[in-house]
Protein backbone atom coordinates (compact mmCIF):
# COMPACT_ATOMS: atom_id res chain seq x y z
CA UNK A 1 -6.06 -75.81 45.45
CA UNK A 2 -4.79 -76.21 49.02
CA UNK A 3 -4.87 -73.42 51.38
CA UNK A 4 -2.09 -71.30 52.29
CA UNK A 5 -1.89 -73.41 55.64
CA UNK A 6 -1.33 -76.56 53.87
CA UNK A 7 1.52 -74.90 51.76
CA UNK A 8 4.90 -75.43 52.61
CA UNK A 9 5.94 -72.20 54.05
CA UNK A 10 8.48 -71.38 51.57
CA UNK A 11 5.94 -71.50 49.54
CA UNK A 12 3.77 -68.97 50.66
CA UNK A 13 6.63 -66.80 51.37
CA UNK A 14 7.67 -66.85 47.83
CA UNK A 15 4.25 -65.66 46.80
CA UNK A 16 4.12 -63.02 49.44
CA UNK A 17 7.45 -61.28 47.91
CA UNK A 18 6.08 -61.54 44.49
CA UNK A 19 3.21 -59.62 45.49
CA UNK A 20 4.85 -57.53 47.53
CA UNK A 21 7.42 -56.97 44.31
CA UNK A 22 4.57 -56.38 42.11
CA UNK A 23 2.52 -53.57 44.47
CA UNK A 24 5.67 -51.59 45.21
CA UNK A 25 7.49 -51.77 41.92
CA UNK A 26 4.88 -52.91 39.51
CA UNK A 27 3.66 -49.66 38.06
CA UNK A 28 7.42 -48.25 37.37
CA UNK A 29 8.70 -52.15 36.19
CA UNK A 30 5.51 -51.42 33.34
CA UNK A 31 6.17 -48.00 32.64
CA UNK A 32 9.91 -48.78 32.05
CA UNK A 33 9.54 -52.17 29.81
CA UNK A 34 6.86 -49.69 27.89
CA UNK A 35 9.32 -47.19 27.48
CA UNK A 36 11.63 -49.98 25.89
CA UNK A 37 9.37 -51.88 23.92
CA UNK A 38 7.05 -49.68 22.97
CA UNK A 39 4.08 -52.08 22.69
CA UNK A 40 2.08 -52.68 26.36
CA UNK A 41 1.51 -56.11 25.86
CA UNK A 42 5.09 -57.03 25.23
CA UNK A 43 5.90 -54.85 28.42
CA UNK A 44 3.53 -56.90 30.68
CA UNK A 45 5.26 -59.92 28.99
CA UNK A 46 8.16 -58.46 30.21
CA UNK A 47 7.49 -57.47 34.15
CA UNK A 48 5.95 -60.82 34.12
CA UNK A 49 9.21 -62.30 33.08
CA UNK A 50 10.85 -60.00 35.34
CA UNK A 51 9.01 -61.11 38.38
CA UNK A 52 9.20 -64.64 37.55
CA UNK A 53 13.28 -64.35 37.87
CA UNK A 54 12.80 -62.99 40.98
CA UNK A 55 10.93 -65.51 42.60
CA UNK A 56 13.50 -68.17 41.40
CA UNK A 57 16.17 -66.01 42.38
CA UNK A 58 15.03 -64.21 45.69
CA UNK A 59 18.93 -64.54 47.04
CA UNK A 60 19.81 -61.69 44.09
CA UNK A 61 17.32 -59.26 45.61
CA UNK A 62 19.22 -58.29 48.96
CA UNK A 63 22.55 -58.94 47.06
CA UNK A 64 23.86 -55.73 48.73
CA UNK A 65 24.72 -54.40 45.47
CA UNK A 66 21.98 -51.18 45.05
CA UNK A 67 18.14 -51.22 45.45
CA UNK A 68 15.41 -53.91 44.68
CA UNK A 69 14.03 -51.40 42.05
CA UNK A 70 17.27 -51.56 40.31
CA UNK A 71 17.42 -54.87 40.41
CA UNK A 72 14.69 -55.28 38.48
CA UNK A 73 14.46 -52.30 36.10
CA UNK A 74 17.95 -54.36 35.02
CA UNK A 75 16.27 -57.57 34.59
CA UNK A 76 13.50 -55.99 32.24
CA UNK A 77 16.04 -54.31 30.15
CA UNK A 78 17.96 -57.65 29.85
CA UNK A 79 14.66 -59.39 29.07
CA UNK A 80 14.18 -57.05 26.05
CA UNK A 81 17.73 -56.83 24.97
CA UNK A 82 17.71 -60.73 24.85
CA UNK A 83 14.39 -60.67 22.88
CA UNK A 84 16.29 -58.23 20.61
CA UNK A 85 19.16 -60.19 20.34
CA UNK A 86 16.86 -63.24 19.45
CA UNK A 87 15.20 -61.77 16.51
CA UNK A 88 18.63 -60.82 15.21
CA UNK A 89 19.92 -63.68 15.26
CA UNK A 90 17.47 -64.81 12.70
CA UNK A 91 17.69 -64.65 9.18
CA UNK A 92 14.88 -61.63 8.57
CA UNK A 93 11.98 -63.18 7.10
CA UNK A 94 11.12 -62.70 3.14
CA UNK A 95 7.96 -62.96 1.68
CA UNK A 96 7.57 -66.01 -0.68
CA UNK A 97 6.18 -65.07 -3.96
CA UNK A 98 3.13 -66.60 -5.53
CA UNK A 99 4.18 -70.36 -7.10
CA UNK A 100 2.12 -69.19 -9.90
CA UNK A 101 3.54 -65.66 -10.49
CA UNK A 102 2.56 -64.55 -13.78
CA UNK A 103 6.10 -65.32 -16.52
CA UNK A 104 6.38 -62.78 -18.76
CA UNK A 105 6.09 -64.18 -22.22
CA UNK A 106 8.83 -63.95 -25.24
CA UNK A 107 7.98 -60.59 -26.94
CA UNK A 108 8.80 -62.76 -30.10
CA UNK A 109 4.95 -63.83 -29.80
CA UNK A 110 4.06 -60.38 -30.52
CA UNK A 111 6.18 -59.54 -33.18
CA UNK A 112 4.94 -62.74 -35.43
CA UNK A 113 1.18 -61.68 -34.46
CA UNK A 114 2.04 -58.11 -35.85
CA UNK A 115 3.71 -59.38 -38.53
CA UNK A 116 0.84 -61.68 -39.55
CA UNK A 117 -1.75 -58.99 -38.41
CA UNK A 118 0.10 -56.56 -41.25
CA UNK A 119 0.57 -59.22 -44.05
CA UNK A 120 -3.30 -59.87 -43.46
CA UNK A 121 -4.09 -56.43 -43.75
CA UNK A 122 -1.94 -55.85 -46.97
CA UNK A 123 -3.88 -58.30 -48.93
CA UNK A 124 -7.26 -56.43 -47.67
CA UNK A 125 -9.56 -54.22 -50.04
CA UNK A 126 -8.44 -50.51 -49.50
CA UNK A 127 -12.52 -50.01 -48.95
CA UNK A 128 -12.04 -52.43 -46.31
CA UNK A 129 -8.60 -51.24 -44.63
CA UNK A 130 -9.87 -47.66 -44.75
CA UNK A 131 -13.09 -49.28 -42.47
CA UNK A 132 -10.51 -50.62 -40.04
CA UNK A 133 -8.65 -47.99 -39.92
CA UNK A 134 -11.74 -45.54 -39.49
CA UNK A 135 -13.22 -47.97 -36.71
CA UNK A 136 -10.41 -49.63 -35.09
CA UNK A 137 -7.10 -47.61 -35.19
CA UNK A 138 -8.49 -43.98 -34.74
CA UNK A 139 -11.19 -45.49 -32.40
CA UNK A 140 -14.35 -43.89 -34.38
CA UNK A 141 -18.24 -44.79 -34.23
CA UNK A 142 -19.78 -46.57 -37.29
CA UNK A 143 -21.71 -42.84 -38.07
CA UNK A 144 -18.07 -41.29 -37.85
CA UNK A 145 -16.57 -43.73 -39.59
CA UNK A 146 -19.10 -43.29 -42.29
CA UNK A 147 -19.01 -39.40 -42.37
CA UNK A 148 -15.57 -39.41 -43.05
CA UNK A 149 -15.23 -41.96 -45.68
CA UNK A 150 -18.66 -40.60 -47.15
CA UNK A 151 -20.52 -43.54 -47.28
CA UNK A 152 -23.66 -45.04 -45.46
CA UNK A 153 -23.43 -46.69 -41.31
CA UNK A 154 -24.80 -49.79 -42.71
CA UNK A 155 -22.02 -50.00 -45.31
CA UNK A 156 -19.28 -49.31 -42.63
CA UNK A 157 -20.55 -52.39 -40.51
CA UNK A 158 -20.43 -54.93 -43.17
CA UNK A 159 -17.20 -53.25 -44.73
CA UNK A 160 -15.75 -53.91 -41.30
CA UNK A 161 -17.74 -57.56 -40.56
CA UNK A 162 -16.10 -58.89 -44.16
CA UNK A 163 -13.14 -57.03 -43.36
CA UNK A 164 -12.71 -58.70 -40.15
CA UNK A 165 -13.69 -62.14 -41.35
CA UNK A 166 -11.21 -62.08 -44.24
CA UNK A 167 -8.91 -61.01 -41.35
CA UNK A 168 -9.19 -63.87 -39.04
CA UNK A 169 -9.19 -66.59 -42.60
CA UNK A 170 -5.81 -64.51 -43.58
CA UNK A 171 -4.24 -65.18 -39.92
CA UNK A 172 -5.73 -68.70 -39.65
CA UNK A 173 -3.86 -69.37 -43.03
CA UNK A 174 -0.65 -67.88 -42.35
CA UNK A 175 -0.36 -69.26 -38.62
CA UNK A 176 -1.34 -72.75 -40.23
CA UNK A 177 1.17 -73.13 -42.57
């Protein structure tokens, strides 16, 4: 990088008012843009911003019209109503949905399994409905289920093993045809 004596003068002037900008009105420019923004980093975004205008526009500075300060408090509350203007302007952004949301199914699907479930059960043994029911619907253990029907555990499991098999043969059958 060449020196500052190599610089075009202008130059070096330019930098010299940014600096001396940034020193004497830094700290409020910040505290202000904070105060608007509410998120530091945006802020220094902001002063940055700020700053920058004023080195491309050094004419507006001594513009007659009120202090430097001023001057630049306005440009960082212009900066952030602009930003704010921007991100109206856009359609808000929506979350997409998962391509492979879950479809709920036809509750039709249920009713036929019910309906097949039931007709299976109907042409059952009661000895071997009353296991189901024992086991499966009221949710007992094989030594409750066989306490309340007053027979023997290992008559409860293969009750409820033939039960179940004649089940599945019965729903195999009617889904088949």
């Amino acid at each position: 990088m060449p020196s500052s004596r190599q610089r075009p003068h202008r130059e070096v002037a330019d930098e010299a008012l940014v600096r001396s900008l940034f020193q004497e009105h830094g700290r409020a420019m910040l505290a202000y843009a904070t105060q608007l923004t509410r998120d530091r980093a945006a802020a220094e975004d902001v002063v940055q911003e700020a700053l920058v205008r004023a080195w491309r526009h050094p004419e507006s500075l001594n513009n007659g019209k009120g202090s430097v300060r001023g001057w630049l408090l306005t440009v960082c509350r212009n900066i952030v109503l602009d930003q704010i203007r921007a991100r109206n302007r856009r359609p808000p952004e929506v979350a997409e949905s998962p391509p492979d949301a879950a479809v709920e199914q036809d509750h039709s699907d249920r009713v036929v399994t019910s309906m097949v479930v039931v007709d299976a059960l109907s042409r059952l043994s009661s000895e071997h409905r009353e296991v189901l029911e024992q086991v499966y619907l009221k949710g007992n253990t094989v030594a409750e289920a066989a306490e309340a029907l007053g027979i023997p555990p290992g008559t409860v499991k293969s009750r409820s093993f033939y039960a179940l098999r004649a089940l599945r043969e019965a729903g195999t059958e009617r889904l088949a045809s």
